[in-house]
Protein backbone atom coordinates (compact mmCIF):
# COMPACT_ATOMS: atom_id res chain seq x y z
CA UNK A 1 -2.55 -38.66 3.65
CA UNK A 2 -0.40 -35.78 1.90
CA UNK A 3 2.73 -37.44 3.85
CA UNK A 4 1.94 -41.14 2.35
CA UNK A 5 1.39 -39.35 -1.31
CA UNK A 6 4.68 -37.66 -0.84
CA UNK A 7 6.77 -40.76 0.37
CA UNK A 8 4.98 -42.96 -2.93
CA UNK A 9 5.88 -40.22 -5.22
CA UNK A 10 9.30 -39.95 -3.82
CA UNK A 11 10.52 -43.39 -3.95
CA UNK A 12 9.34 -43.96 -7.47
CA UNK A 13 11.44 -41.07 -8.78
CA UNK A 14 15.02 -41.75 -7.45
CA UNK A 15 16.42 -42.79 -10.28
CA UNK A 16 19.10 -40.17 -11.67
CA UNK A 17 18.40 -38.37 -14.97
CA UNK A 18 21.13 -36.19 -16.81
CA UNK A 19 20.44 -31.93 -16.62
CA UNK A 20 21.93 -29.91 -19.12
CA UNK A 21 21.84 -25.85 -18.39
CA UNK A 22 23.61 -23.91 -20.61
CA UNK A 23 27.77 -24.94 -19.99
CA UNK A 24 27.05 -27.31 -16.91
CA UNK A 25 26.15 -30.87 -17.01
CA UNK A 26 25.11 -33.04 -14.20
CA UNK A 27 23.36 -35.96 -13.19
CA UNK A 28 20.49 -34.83 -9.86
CA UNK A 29 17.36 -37.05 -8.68
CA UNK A 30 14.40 -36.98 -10.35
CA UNK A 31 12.95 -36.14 -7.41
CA UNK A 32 15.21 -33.16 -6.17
CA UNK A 33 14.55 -31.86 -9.75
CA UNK A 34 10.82 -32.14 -9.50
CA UNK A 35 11.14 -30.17 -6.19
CA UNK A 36 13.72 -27.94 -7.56
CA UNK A 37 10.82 -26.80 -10.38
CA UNK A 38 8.09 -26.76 -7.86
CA UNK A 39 9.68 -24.49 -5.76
CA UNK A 40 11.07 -22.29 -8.55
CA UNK A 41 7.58 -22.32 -9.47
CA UNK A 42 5.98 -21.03 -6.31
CA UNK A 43 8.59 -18.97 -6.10
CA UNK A 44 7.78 -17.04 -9.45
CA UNK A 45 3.71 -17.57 -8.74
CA UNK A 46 4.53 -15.69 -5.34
CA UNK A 47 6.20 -12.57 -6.60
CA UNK A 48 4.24 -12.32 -9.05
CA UNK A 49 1.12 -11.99 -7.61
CA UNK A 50 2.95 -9.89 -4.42
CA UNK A 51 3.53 -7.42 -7.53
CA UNK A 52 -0.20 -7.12 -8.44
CA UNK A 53 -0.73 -6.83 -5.12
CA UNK A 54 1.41 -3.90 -4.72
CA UNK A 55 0.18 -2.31 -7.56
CA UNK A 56 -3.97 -3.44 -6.35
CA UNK A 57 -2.68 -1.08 -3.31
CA UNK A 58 -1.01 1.35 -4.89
CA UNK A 59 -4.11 1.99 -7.18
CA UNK A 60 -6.77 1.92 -4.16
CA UNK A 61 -4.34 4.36 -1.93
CA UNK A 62 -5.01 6.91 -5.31
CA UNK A 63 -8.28 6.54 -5.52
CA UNK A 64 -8.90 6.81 -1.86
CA UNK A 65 -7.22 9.80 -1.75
CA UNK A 66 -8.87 11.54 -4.55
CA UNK A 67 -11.99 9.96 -3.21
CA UNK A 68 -11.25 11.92 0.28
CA UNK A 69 -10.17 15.28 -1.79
CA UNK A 70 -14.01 15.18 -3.92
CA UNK A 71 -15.26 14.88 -0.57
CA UNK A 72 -13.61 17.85 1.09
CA UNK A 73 -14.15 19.46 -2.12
CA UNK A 74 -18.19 19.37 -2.19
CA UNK A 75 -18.22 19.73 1.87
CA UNK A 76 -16.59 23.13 1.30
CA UNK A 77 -18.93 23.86 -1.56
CA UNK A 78 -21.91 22.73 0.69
CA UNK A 79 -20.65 24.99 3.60
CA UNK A 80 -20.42 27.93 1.07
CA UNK A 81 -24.06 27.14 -0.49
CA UNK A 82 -25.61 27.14 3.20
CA UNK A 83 -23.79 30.29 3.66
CA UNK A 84 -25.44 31.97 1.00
CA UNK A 85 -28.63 30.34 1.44
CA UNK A 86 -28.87 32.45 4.88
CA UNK A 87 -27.90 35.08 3.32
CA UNK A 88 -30.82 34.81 0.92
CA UNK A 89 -33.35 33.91 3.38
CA UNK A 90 -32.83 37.12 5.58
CA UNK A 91 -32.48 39.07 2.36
CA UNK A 92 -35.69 37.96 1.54
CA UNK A 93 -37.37 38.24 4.59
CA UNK A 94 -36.04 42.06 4.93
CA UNK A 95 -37.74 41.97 1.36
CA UNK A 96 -41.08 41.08 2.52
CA UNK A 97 -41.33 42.97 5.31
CA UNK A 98 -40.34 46.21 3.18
CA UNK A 99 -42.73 45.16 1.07
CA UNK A 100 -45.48 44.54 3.65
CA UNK A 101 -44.61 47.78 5.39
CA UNK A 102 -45.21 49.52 1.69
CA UNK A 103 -48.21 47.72 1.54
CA UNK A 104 -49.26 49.46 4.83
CA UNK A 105 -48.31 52.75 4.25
CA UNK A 106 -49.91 52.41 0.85
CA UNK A 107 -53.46 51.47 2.87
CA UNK A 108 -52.61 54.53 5.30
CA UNK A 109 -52.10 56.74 2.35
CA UNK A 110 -55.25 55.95 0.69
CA UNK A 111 -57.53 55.75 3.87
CA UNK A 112 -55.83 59.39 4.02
CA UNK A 113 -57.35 60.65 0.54
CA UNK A 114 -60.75 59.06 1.82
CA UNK A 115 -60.89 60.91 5.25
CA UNK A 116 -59.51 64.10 3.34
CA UNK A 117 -62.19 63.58 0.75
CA UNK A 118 -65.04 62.29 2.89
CA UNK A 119 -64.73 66.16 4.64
CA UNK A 120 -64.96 67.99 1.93
């Protein structure tokens, strides 16, 4: 169908028509001009958009990357808080059994003073 469209199109534009670019002057198809135009055309509409691409890519690349460096950023922080958060825990288990064993000897002590008391 796109061949038949082509062929109509083409043999109702062979007549020549005069070009005039800058200093030169020639006569050229209709047609081959039309082409000429298309093709500059998706020339241009291909480089351009191969440029946003580029740049599309150049942007994600950055943002991956700083993406990946947050990353090993918090991981290290995260390491370093469940470093310390051992470090707490034991601390504060050491703490309460200090504390318990105070608790204790404060019992003993007093059950002491009773017996001492409870002879006299």
């Amino acid at each position: 169908m796109l061949i038949i469209l082509i062929s109509i199109f083409t043999i109702a534009n062979v007549e020549n028509v005069r070009v005039n670019f800058l200093v030169a002057n020639f006569n050229i198809p209709l047609i081959i001009l039309i082409l000429l135009n298309l093709l500059i055309g998706a020339f241009l509409t291909f480089l351009v958009t191969s440029l946003n691409s580029l740049k599309i890519k150049k942007k994600i690349r950055a943002l991956e990357t700083s993406y990946q460096e947050k990353i090993d950023q918090q991981t290290k922080r995260l390491t370093k808080l469940r470093a310390e958060n051992s470090l707490l825990t034991t601390r504060l288990k050491n703490s309460n059994g200090k504390q318990l064993s105070g608790q204790q000897q404060q019992t003993i002590d007093e059950l002491s003073q009773q017996l001492e008391s409870d002879k006299e």
